[in-house]
C-alpha atoms as a PDB file:
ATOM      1  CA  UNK A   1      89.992 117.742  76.628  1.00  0.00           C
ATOM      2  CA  UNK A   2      89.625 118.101  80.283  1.00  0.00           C
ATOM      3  CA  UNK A   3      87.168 119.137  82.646  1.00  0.00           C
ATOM      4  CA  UNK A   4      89.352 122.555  83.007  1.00  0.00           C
ATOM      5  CA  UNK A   5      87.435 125.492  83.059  1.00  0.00           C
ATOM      6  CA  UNK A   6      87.932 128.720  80.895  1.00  0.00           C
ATOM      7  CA  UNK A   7      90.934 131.119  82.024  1.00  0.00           C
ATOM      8  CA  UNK A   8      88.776 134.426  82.824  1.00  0.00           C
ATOM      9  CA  UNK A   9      86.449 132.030  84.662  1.00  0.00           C
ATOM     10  CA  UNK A  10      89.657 130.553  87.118  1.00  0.00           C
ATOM     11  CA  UNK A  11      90.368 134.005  87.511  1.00  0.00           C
ATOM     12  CA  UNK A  12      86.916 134.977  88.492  1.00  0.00           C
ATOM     13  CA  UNK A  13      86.708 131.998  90.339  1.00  0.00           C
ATOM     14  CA  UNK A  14      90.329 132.606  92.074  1.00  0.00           C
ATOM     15  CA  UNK A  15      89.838 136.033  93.024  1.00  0.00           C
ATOM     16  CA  UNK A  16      86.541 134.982  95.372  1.00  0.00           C
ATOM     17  CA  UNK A  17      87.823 132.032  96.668  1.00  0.00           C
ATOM     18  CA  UNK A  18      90.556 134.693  98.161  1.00  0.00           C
ATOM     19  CA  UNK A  19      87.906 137.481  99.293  1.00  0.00           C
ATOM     20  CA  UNK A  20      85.727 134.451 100.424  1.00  0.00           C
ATOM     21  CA  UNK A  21      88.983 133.160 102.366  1.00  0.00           C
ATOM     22  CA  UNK A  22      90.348 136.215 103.754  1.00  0.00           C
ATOM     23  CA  UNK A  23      86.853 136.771 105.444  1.00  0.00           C
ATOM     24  CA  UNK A  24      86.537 133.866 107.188  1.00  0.00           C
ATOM     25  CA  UNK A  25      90.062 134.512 108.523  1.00  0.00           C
ATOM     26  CA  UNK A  26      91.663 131.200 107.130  1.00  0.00           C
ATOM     27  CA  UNK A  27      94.903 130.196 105.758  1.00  0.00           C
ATOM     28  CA  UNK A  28      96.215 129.060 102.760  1.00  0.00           C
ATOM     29  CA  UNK A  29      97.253 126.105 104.920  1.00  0.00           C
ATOM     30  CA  UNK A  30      93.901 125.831 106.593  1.00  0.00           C
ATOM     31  CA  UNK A  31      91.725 125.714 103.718  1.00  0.00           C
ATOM     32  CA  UNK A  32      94.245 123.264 101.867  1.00  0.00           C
ATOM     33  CA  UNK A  33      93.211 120.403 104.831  1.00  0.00           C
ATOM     34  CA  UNK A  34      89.645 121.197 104.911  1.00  0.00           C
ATOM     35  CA  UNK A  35      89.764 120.729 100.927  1.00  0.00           C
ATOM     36  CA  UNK A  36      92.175 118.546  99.870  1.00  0.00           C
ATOM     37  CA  UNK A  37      93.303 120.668  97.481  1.00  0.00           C
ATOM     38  CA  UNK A  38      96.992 121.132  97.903  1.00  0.00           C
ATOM     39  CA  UNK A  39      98.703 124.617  99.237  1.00  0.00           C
ATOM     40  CA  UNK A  40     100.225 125.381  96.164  1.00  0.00           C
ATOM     41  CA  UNK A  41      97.295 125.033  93.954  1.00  0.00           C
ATOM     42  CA  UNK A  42      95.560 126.705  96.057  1.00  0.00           C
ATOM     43  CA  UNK A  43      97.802 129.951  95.881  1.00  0.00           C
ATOM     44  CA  UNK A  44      98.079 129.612  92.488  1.00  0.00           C
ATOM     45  CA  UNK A  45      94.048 129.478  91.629  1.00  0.00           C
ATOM     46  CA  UNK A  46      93.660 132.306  94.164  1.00  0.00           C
ATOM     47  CA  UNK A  47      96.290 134.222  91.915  1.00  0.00           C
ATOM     48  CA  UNK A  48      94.498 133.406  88.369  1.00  0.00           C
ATOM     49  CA  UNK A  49      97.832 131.265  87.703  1.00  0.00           C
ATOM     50  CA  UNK A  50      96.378 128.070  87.703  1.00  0.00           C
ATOM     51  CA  UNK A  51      93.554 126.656  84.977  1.00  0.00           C
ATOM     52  CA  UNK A  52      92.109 124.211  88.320  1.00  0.00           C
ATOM     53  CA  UNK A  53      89.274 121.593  87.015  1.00  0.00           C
ATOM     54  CA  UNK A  54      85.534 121.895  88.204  1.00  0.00           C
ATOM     55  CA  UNK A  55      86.309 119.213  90.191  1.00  0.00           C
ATOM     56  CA  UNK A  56      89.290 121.037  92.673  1.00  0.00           C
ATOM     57  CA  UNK A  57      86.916 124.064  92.149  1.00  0.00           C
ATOM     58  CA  UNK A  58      84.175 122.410  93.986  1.00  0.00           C
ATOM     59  CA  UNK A  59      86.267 120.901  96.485  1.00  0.00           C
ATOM     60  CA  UNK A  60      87.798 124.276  97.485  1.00  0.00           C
ATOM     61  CA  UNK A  61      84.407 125.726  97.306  1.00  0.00           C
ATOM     62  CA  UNK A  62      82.666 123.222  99.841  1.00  0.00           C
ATOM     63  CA  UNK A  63      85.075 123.471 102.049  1.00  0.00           C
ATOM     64  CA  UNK A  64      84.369 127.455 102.038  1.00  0.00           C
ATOM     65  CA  UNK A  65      80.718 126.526 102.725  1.00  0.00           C
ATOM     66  CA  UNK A  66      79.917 127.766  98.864  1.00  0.00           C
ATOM     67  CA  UNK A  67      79.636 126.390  95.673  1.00  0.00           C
ATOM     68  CA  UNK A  68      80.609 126.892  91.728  1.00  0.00           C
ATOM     69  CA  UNK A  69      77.568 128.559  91.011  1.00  0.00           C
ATOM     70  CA  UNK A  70      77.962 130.940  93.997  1.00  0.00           C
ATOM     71  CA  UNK A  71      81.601 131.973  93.030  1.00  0.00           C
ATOM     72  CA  UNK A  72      80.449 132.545  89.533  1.00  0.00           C
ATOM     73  CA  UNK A  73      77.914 134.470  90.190  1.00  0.00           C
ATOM     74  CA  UNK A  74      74.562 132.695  88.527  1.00  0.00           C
ATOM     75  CA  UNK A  75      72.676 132.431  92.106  1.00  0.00           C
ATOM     76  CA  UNK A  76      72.941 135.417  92.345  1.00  0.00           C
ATOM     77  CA  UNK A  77      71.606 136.696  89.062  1.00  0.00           C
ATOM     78  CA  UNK A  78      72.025 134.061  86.357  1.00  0.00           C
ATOM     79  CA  UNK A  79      72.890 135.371  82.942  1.00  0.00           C
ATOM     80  CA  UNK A  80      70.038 135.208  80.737  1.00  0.00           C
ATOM     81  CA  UNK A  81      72.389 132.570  78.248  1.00  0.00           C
ATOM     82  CA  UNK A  82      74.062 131.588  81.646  1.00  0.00           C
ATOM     83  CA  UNK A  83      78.113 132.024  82.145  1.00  0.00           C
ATOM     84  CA  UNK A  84      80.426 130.190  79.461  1.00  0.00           C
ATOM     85  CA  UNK A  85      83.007 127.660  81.546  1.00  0.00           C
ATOM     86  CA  UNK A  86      84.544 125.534  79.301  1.00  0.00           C
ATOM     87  CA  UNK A  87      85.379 125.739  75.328  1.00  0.00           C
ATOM     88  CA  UNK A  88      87.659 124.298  73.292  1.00  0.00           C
ATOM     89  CA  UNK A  89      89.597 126.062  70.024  1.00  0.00           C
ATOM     90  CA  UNK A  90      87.464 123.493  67.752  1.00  0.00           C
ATOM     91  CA  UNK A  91      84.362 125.209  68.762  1.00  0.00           C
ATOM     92  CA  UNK A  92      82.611 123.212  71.577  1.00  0.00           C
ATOM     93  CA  UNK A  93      81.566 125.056  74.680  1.00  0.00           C
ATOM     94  CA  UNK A  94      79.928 124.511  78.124  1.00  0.00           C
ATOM     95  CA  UNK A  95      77.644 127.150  79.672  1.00  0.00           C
ATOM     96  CA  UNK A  96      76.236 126.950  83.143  1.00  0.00           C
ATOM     97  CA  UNK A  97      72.810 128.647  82.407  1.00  0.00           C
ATOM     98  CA  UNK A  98      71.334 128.401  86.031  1.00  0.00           C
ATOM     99  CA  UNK A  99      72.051 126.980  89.760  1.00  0.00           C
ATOM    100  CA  UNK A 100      69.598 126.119  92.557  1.00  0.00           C
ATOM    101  CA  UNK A 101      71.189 125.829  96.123  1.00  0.00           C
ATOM    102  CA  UNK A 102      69.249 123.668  98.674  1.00  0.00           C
ATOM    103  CA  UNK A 103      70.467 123.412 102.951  1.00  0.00           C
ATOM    104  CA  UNK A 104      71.428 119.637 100.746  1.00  0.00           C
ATOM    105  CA  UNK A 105      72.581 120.141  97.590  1.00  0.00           C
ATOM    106  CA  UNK A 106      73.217 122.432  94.504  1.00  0.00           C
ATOM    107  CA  UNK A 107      71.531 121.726  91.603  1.00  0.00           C
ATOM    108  CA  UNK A 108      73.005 123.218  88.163  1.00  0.00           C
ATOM    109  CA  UNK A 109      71.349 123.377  84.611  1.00  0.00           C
ATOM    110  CA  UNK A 110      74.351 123.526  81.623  1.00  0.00           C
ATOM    111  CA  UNK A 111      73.901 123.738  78.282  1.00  0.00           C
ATOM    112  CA  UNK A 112      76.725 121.570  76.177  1.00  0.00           C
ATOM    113  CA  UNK A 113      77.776 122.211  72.276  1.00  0.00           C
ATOM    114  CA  UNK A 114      79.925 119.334  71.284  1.00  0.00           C
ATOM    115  CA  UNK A 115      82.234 119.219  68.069  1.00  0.00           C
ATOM    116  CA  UNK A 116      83.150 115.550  66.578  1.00  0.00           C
ATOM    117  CA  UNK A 117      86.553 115.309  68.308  1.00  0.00           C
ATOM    118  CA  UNK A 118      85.953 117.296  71.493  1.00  0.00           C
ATOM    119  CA  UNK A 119      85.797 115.527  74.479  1.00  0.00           C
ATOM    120  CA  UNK A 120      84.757 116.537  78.042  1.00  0.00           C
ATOM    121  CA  UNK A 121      85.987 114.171  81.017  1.00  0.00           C
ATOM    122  CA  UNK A 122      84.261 114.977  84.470  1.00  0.00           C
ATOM    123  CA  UNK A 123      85.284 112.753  87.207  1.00  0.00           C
ATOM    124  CA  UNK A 124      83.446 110.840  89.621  1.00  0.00           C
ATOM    125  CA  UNK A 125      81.073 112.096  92.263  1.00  0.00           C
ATOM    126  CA  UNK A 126      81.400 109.543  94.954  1.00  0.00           C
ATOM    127  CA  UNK A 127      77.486 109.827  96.963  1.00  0.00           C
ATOM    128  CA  UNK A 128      76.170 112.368  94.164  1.00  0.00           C
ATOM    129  CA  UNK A 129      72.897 110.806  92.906  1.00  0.00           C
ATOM    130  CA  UNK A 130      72.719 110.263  88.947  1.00  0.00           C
ATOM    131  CA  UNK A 131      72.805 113.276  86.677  1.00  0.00           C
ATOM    132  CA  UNK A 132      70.298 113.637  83.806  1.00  0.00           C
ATOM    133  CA  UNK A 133      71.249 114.407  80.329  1.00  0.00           C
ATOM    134  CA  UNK A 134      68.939 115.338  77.236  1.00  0.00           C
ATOM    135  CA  UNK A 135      70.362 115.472  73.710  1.00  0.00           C
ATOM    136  CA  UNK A 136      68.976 118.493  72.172  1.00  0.00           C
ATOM    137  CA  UNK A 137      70.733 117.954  68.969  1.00  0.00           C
ATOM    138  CA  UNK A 138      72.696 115.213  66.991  1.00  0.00           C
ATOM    139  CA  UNK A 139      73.856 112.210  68.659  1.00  0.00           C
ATOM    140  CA  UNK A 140      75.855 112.057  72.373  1.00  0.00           C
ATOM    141  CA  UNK A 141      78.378 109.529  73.135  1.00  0.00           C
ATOM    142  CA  UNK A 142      78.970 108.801  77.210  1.00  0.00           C
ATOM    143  CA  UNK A 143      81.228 106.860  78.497  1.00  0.00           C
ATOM    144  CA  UNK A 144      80.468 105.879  82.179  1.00  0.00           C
ATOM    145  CA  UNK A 145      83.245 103.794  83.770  1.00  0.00           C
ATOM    146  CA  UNK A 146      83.213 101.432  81.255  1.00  0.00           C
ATOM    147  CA  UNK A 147      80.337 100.858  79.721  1.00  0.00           C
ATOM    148  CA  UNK A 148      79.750 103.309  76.668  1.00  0.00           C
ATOM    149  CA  UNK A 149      76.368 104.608  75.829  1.00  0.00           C
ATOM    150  CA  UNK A 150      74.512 106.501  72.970  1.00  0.00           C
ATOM    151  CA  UNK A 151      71.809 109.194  73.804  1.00  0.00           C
ATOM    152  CA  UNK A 152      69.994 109.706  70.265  1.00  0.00           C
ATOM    153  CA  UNK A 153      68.217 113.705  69.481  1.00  0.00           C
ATOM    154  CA  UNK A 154      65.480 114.007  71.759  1.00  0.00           C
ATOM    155  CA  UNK A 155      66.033 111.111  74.339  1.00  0.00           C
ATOM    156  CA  UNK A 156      67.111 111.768  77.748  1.00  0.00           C
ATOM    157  CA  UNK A 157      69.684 109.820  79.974  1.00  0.00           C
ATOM    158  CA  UNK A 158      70.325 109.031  84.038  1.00  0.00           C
ATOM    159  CA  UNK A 159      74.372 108.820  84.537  1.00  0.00           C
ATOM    160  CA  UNK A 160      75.222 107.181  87.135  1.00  0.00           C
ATOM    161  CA  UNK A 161      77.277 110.070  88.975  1.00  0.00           C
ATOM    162  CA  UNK A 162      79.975 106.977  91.043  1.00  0.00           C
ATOM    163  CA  UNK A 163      82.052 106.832  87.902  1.00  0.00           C
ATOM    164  CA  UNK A 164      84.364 108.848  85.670  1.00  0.00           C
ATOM    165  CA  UNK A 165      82.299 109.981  82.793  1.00  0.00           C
ATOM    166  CA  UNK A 166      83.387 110.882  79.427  1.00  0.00           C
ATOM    167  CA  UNK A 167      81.157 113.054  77.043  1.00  0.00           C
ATOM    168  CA  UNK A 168      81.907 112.908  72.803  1.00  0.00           C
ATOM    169  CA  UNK A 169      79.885 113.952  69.964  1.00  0.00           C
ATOM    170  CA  UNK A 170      79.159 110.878  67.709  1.00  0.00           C
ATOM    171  CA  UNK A 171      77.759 112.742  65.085  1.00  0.00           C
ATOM    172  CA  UNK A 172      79.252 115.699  63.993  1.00  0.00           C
ATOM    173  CA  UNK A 173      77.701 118.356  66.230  1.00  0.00           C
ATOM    174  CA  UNK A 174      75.670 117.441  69.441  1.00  0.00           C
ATOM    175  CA  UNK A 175      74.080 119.839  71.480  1.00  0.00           C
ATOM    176  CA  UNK A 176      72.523 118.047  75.062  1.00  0.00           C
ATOM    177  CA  UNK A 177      71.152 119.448  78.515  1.00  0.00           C
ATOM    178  CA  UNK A 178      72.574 118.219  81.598  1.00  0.00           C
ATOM    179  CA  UNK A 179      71.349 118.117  85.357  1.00  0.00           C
ATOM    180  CA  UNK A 180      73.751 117.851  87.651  1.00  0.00           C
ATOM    181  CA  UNK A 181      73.512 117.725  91.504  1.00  0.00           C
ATOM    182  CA  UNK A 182      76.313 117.880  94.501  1.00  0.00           C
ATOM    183  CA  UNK A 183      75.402 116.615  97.245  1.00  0.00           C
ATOM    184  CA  UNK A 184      76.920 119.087 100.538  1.00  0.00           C
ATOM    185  CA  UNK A 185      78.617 115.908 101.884  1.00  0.00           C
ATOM    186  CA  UNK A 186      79.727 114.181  98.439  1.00  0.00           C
ATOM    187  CA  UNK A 187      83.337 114.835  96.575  1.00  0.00           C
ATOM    188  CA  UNK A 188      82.050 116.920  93.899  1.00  0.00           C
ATOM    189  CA  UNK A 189      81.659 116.297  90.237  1.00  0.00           C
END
C-alpha cells in the first residue's frame, strides 16, 4: 500500500486547493513551479480525479502557504476521533486526530490501525526533524532506509524523518501513535 490518501479526502482536499488557488489569483502553471507538482496532476487533484499521496499534497499545500491539516479541516475544529485519510480493504486505517500550526512548522497527531499484510510507505522528509511513534497495541515493524526496526506494545520510537519509511504490522493487529512534524522550509513527509 501507498501513502495515497482516501478518495473523499483528495476530493476534499482538491476542491480547496482550487478555492485556495483561485484566491490568490494563481495559475495552474504558477502553482505547478512553486510546488513541483506537475500541471497535470495538479488539474486533476483540483478536479477529485486524481488519488495524489500526502506527500504531493503537502507540497502543493506549502507552496499555497497552508498545510494538510488546514485543507482538511482539523485546525480548524478537529473531529473529536479526528478525520480518516488512509484505509485499506483489509481493514487498516489512518486517522489524523489533531494538527498544531507554528510561524515554523505543523505538528500532526495520527492514530494508525495496522492489519498483518498492510503496509504504509511515507517518503522521506529531507530537513524534517525525527517523528515519534508509540505502539499502542501489538507489535510495529519500521523500516527506515534500510535498517528495519521493531517497536514492542507500549514502547515508543524516534524515526529518523531523512529516509523513506515503511510501516507493517508484525503481529497480527498493531495499533501505534505517531508525531509527525513539517518543517515550513522542508519537502514534506
Amino acid at each position: 500500500m501507498s501513502e495515497q490518501i482516501r478518495p473523499d479526502v483528495a476530493r476534499l482536499v482538491g476542491a480547496r486547493i482550487r478555492a485556495i488557488r483561485t484566491s490568490q489569483d494563481l495559475s495552474v502553471v504558477s502553482l505547478a513551479e512553486r510546488s513541483g507538482v506537475s500541471r497535470r496532476m495538479l488539474t486533476q487533484v483540483e478536479l477529485g480525479q486524481a488519488n495524489p499521496s500526502l506527500t504531493t499534497v503537502d507540497k502543493i499545500a506549502g507552496a499555497l502557504g497552508t498545510s494538510f491539516s488546514a485543507l482538511i479541516g482539523v485546525l480548524d475544529r478537529p473531529a473529536p476521533d479526528g478525520v480518516a485519510v488512509w484505509s485499506t480493504p483489509a481493514g487498516s486505517w489512518a486517522y489524523l486526530v489533531n494538527a498544531v500550526e507554528t510561524p515554523a512548522a505543523t505538528i500532526e497527531l495520527w492514530t494508525w490501525h495496522l492489519i498483518r499484510g498492510d503496509r504504509y510507505e511515507a517518503g522521506a522528509a529531507v530537513g524534517a526533524p525525527a517523528s515519534m511513534v508509540h505502539v499502542t497495541g501489538g507489535e510495529v515493524r519500521v523500516r527506515v532506509g534500510e535498517a528495519d526496526r521493531l517497536i514492542d506494545p507500549t514502547r515508543s520510537a524516534r524515526l529518523d524523518a531523512g529516509h523513506d519509511r515503511v510501516f507493517e504490522a508484525a503481529s497480527p493487529v498493531a495499533d501505534f501513535v505517531w508525531v509527525v512534524t513539517i518543517p515550513r522550509d522542508a519537502e514534506p513527509t
